[in-house]
N, C-alpha and C. Protein backbone atom coordinates (compact mmCIF):
# COMPACT_ATOMS: atom_id res chain seq x y z
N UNK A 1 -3.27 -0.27 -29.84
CA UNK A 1 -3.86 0.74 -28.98
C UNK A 1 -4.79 1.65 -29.77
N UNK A 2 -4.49 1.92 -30.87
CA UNK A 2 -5.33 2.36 -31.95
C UNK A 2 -6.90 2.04 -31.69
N UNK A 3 -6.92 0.92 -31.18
CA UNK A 3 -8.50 0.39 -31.54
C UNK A 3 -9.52 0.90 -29.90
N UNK A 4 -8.85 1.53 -29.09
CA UNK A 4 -8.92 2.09 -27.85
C UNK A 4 -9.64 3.47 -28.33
N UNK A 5 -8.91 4.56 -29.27
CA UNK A 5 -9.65 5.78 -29.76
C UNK A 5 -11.14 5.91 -29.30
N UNK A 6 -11.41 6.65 -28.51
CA UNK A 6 -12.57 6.89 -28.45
C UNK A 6 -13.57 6.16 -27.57
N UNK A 7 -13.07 5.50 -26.60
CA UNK A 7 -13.58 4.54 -26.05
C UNK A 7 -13.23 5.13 -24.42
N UNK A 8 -13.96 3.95 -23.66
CA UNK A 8 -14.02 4.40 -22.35
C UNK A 8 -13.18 3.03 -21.53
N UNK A 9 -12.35 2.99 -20.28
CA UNK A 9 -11.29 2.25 -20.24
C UNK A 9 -11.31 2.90 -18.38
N UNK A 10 -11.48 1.33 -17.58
CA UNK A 10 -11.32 1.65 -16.37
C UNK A 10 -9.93 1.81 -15.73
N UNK A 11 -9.53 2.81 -14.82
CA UNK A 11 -8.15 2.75 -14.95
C UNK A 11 -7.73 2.94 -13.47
N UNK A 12 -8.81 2.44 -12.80
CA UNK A 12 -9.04 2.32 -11.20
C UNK A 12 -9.24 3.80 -10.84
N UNK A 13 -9.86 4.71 -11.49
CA UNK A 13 -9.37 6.48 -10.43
C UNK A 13 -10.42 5.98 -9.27
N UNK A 14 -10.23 6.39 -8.36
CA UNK A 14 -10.60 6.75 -7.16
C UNK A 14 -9.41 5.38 -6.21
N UNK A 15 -8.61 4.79 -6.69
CA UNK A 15 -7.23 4.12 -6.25
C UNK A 15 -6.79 4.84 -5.49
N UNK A 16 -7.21 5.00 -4.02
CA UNK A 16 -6.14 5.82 -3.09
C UNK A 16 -4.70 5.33 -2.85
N UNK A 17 -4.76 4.19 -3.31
CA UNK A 17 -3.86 3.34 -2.63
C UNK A 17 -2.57 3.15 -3.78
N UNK A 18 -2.83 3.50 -4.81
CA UNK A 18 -2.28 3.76 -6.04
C UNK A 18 -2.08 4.49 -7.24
N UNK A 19 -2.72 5.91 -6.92
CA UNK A 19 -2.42 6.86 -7.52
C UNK A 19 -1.04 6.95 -8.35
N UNK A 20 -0.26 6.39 -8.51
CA UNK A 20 1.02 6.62 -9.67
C UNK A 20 0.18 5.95 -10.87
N UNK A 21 -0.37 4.65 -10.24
CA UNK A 21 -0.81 4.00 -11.41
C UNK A 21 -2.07 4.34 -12.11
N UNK A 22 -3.16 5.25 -11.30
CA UNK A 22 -4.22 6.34 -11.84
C UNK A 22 -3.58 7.03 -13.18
N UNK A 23 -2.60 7.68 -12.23
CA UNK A 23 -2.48 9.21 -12.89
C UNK A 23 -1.49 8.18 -14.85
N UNK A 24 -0.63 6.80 -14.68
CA UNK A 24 -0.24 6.80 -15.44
C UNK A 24 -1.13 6.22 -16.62
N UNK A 25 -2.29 5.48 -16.13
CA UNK A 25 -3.81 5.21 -17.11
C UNK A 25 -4.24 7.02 -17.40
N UNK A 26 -4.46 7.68 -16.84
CA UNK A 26 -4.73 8.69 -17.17
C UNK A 26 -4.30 9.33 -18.41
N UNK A 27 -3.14 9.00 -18.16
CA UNK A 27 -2.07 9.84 -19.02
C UNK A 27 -2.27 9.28 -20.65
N UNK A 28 -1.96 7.48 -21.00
CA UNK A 28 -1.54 6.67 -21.90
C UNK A 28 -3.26 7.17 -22.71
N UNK A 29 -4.43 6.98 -21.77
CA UNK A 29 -6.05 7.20 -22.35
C UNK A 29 -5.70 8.41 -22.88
N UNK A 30 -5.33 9.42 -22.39
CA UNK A 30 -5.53 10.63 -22.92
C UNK A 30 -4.38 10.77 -24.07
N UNK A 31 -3.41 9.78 -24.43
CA UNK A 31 -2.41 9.94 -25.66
C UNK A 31 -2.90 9.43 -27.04
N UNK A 32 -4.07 8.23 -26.34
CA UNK A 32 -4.80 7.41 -27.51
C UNK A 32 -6.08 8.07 -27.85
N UNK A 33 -6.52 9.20 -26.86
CA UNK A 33 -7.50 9.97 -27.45
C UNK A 33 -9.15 8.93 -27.02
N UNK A 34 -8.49 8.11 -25.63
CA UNK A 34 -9.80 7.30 -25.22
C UNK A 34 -9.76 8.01 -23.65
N UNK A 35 -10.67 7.67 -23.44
CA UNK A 35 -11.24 8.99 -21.60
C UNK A 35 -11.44 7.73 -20.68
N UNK A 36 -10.99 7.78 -19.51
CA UNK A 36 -10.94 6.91 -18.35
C UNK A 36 -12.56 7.15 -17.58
N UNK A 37 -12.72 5.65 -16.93
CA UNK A 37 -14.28 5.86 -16.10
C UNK A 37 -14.35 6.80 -15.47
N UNK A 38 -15.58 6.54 -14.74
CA UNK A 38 -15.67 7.92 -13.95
C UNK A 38 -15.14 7.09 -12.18
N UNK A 39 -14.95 7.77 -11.22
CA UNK A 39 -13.98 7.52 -10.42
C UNK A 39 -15.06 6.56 -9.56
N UNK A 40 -14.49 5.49 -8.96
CA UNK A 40 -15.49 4.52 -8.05
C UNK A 40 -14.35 3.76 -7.14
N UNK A 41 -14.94 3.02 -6.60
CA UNK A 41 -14.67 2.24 -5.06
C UNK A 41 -13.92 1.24 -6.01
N UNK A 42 -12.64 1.00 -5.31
CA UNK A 42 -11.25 0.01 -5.92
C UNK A 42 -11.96 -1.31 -5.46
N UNK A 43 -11.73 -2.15 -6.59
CA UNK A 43 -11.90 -3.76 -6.43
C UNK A 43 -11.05 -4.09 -5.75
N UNK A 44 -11.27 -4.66 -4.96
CA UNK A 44 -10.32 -5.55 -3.90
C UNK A 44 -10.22 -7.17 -4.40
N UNK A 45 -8.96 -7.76 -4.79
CA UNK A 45 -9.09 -8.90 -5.26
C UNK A 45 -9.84 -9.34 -6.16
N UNK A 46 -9.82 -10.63 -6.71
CA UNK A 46 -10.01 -11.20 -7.99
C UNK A 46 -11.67 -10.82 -8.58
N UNK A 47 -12.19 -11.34 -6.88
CA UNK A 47 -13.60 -12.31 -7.16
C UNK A 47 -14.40 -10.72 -7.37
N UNK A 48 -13.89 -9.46 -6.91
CA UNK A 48 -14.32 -8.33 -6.55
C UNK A 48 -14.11 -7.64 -7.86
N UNK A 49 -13.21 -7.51 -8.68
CA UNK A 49 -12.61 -7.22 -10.74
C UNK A 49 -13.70 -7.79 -11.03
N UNK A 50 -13.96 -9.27 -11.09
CA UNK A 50 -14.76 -10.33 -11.95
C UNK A 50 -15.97 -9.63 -12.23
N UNK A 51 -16.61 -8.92 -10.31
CA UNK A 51 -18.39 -8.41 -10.43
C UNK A 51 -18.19 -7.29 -10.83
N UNK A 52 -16.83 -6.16 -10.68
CA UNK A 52 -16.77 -4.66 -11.31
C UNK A 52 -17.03 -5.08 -12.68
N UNK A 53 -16.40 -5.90 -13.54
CA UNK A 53 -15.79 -5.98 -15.12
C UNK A 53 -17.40 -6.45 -15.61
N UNK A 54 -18.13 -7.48 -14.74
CA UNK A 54 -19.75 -7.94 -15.06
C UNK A 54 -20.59 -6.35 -15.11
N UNK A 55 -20.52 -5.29 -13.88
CA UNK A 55 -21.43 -4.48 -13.55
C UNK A 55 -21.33 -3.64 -14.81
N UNK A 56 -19.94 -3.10 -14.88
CA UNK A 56 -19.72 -1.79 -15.76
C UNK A 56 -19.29 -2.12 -17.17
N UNK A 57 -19.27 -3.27 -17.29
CA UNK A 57 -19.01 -3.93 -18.55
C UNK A 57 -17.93 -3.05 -19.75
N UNK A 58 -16.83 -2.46 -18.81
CA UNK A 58 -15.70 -1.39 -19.45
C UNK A 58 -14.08 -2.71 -19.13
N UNK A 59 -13.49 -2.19 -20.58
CA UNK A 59 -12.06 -2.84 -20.29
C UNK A 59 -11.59 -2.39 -19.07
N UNK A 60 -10.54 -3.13 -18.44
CA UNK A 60 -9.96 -2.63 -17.46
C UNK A 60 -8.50 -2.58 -17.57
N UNK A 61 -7.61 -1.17 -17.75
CA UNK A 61 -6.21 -1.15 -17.33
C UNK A 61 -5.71 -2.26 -16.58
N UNK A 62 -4.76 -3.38 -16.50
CA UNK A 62 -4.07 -3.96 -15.58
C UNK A 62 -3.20 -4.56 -16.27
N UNK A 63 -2.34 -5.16 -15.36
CA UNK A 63 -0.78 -5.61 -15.47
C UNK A 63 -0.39 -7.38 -16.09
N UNK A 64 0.28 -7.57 -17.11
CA UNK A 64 -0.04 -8.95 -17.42
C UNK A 64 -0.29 -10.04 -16.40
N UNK A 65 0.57 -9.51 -15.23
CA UNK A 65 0.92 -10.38 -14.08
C UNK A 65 -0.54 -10.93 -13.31
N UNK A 66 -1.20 -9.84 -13.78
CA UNK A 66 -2.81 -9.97 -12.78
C UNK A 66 -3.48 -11.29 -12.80
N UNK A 67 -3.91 -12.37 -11.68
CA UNK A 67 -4.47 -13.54 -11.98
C UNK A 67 -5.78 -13.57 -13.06
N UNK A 68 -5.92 -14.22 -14.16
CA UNK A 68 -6.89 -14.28 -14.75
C UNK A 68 -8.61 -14.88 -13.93
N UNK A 69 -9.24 -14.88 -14.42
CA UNK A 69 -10.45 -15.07 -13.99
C UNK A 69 -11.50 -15.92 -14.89
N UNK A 70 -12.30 -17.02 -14.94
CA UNK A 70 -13.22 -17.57 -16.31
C UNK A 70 -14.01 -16.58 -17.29
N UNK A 71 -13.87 -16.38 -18.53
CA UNK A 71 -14.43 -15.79 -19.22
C UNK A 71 -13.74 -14.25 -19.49
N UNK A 72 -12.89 -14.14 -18.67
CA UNK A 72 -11.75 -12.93 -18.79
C UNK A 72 -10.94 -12.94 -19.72
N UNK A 73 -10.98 -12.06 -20.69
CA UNK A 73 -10.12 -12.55 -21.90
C UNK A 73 -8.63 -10.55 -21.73
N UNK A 74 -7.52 -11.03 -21.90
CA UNK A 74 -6.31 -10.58 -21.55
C UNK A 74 -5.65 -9.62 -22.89
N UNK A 75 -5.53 -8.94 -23.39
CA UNK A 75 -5.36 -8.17 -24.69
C UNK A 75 -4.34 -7.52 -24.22
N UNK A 76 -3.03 -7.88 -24.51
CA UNK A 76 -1.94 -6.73 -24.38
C UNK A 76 -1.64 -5.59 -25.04
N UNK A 77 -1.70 -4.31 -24.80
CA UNK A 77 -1.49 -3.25 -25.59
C UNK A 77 -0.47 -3.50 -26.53
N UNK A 78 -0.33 -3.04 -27.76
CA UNK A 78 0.82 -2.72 -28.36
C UNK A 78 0.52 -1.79 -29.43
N UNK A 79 1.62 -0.92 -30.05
CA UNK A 79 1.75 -0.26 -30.95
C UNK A 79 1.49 1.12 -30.86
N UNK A 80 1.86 1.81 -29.63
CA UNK A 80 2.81 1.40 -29.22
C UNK A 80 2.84 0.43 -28.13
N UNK A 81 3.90 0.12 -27.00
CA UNK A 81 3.86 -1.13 -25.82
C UNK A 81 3.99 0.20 -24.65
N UNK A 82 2.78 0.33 -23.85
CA UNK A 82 3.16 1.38 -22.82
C UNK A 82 3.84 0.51 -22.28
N UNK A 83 4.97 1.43 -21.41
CA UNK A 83 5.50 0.68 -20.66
C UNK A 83 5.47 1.61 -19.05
N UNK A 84 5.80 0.84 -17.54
CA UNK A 84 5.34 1.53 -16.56
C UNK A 84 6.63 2.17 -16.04
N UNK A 85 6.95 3.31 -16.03
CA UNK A 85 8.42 3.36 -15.08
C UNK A 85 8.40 3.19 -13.48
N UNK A 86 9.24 1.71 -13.17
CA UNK A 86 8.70 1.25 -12.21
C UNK A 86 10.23 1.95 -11.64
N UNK A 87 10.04 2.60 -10.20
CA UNK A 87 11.01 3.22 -9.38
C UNK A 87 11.42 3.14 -8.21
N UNK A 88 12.18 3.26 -7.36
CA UNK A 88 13.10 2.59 -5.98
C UNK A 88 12.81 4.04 -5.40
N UNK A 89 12.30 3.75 -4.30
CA UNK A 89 11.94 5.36 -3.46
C UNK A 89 12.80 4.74 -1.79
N UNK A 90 13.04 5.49 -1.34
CA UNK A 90 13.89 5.25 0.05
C UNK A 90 14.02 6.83 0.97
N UNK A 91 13.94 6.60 2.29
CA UNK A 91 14.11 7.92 2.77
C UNK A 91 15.64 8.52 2.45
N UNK A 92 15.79 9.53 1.64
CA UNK A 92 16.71 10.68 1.57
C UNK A 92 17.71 10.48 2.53
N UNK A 93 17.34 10.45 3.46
CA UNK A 93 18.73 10.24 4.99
C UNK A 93 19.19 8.85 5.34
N UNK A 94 18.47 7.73 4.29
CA UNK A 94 19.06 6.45 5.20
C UNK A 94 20.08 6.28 4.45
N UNK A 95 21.24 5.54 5.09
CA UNK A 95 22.63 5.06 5.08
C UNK A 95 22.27 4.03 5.30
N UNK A 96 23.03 2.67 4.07
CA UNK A 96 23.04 1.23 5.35
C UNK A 96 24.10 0.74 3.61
N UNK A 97 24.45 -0.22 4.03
CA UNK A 97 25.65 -0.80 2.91
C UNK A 97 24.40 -1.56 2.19
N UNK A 98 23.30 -2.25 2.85
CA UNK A 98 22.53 -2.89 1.59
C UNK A 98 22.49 -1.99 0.62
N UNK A 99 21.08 -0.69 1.20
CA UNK A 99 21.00 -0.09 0.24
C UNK A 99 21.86 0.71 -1.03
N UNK A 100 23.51 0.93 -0.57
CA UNK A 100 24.19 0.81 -1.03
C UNK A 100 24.99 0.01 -2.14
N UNK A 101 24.66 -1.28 -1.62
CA UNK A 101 24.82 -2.82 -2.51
C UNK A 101 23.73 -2.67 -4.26
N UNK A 102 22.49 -2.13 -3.68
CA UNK A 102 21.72 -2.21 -4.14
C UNK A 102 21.32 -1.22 -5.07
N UNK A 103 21.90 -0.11 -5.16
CA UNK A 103 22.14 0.76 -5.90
C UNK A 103 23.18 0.72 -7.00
N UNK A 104 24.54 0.32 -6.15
CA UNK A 104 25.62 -0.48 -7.27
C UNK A 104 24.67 -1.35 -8.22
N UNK A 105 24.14 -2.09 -8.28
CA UNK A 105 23.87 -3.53 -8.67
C UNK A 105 22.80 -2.58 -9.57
N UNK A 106 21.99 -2.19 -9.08
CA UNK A 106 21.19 -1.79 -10.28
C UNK A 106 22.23 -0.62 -11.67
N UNK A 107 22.85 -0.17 -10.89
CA UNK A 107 23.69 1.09 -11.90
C UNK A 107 24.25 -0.03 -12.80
N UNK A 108 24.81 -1.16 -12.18
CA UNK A 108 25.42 -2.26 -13.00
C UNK A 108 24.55 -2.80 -14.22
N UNK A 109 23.31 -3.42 -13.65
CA UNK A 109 22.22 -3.68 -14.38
C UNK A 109 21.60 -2.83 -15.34
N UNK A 110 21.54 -1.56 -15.45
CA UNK A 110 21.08 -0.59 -15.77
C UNK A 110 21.85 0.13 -16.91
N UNK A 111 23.30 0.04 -17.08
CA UNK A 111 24.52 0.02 -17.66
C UNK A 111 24.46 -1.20 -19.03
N UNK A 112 24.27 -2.28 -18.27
CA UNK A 112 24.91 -3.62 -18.98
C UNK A 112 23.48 -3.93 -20.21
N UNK A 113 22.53 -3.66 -19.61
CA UNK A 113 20.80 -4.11 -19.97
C UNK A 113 20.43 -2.77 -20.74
N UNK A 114 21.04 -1.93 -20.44
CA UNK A 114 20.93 -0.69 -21.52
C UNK A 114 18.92 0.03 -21.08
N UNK A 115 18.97 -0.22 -19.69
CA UNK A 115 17.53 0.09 -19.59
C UNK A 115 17.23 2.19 -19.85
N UNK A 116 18.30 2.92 -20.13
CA UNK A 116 17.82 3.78 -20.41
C UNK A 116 17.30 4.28 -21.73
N UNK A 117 17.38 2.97 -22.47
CA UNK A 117 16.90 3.09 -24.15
C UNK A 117 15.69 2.78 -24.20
N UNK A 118 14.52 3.38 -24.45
CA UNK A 118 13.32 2.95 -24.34
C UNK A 118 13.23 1.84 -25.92
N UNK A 119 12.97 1.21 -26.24
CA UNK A 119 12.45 0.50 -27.03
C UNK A 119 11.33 0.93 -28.02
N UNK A 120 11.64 1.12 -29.33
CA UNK A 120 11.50 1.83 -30.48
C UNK A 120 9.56 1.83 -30.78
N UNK A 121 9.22 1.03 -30.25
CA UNK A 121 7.65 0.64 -30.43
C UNK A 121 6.86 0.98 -28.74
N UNK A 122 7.81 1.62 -27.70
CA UNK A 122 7.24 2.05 -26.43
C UNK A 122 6.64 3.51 -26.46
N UNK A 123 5.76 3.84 -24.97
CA UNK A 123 5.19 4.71 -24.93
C UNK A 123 5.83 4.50 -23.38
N UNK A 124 5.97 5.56 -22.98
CA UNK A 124 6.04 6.41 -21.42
C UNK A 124 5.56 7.51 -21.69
N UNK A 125 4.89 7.90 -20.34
CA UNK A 125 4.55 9.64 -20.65
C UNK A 125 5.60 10.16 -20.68
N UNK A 126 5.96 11.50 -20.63
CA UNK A 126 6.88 12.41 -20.75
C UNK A 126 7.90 12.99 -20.12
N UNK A 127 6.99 12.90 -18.83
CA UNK A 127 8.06 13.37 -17.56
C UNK A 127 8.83 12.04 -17.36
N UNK A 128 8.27 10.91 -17.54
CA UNK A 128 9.48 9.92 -17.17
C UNK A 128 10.33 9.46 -18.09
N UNK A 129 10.01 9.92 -19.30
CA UNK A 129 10.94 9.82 -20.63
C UNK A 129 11.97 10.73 -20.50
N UNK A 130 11.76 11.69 -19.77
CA UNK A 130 13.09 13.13 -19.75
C UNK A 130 13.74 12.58 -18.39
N UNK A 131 13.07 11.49 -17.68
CA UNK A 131 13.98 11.39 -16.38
C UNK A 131 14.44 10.35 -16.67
N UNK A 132 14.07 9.74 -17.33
CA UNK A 132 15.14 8.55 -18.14
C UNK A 132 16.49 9.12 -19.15
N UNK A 133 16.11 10.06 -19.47
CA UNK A 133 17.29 10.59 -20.60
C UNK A 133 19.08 10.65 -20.22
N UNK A 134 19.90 10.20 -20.59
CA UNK A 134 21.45 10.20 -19.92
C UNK A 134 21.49 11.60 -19.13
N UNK A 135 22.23 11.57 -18.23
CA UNK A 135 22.65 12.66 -17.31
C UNK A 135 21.52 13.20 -16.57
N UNK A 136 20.01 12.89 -16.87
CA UNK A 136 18.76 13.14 -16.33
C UNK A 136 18.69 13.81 -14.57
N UNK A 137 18.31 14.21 -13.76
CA UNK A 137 18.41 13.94 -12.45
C UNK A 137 16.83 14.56 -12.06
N UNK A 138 15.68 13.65 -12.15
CA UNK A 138 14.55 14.63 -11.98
C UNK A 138 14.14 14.91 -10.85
N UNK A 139 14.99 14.51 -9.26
CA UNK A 139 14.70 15.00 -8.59
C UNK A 139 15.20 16.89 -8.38
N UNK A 140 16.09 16.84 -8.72
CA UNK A 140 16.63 18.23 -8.70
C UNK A 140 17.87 18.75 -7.87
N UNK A 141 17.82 16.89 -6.92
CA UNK A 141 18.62 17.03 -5.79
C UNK A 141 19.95 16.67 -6.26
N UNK A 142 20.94 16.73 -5.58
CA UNK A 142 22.62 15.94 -5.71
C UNK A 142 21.50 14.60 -4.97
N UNK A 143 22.48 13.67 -5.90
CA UNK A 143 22.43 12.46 -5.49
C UNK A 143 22.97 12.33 -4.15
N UNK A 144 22.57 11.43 -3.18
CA UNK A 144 23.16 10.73 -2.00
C UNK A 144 24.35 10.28 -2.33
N UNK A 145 25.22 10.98 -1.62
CA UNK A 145 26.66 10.36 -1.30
C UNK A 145 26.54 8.93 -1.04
N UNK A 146 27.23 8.15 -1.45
CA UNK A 146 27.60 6.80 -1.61
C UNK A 146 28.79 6.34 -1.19
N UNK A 147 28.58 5.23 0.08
CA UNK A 147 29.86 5.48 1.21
C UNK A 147 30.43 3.99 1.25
């Protein structure tokens, strides 16, 4: 990520549709000391990246998972490895035994997989590093009773 310093790095802003993932390019550019584009109209699909990445000829933030494209070449960050804190949102008032099921199962997972240890070579911003921390609760709320 080092080699990012000072450089310019599209990170989708003007993403209405995804603002967590704005604001978390925002964040990682501004830790490496490189500044995000200036804000424009979201690529829609592959063929629509391919003519942004031709026009503005700037790296682009995205996810390994993203389909590649000809002549698209894929550079995974590391050193550190941002990583995304990906999160389970649900309305506050719903009750149902899935979601219930599904909460067990992750506390299980979450327990066993040791996912509150970030990994010694990671980056998260800050606020989700303190809401990751044991006993954490960053909503502020009591947890939902669990029935």
């Amino acid at each position: 990520m080092e080699a990012l310093r000072g450089t310019q790095m599209d990170v989708s802003a003007g993403n209405e549709d995804a603002p967590e993932w704005v604001d978390l390019g925002v964040r990682l550019l501004a830790a490496l000391g490189a500044q995000p584009s200036p804000v424009h109209l979201h690529a829609e699909g592959l063929e629509e990246t391919v003519r942004h990445l031709h026009a503005e000829g700037l790296p682009i933030l995205t996810l390994l998972e993203r389909p590649l494209a000809p002549g698209v070449v894929v550079r995974p960050l590391t050193d550190p490895v941002p990583l995304y804190p990906w999160t389970m949102v649900f309305h506050r008032e719903l009750r149902h035994p899935g979601l219930d099921a599904l909460h067990a199962s992750i506390d299980e997972l979450a327990l066993r997989e040791d996912w509150h240890q970030l990994p010694p070579d990671a980056w998260i911003p800050e606020p989700d590093a303190a809401a990751l921390a044991p006993g954490a609760n960053p909503s502020g709320e009591p947890p939902p009773a669990r029935h």
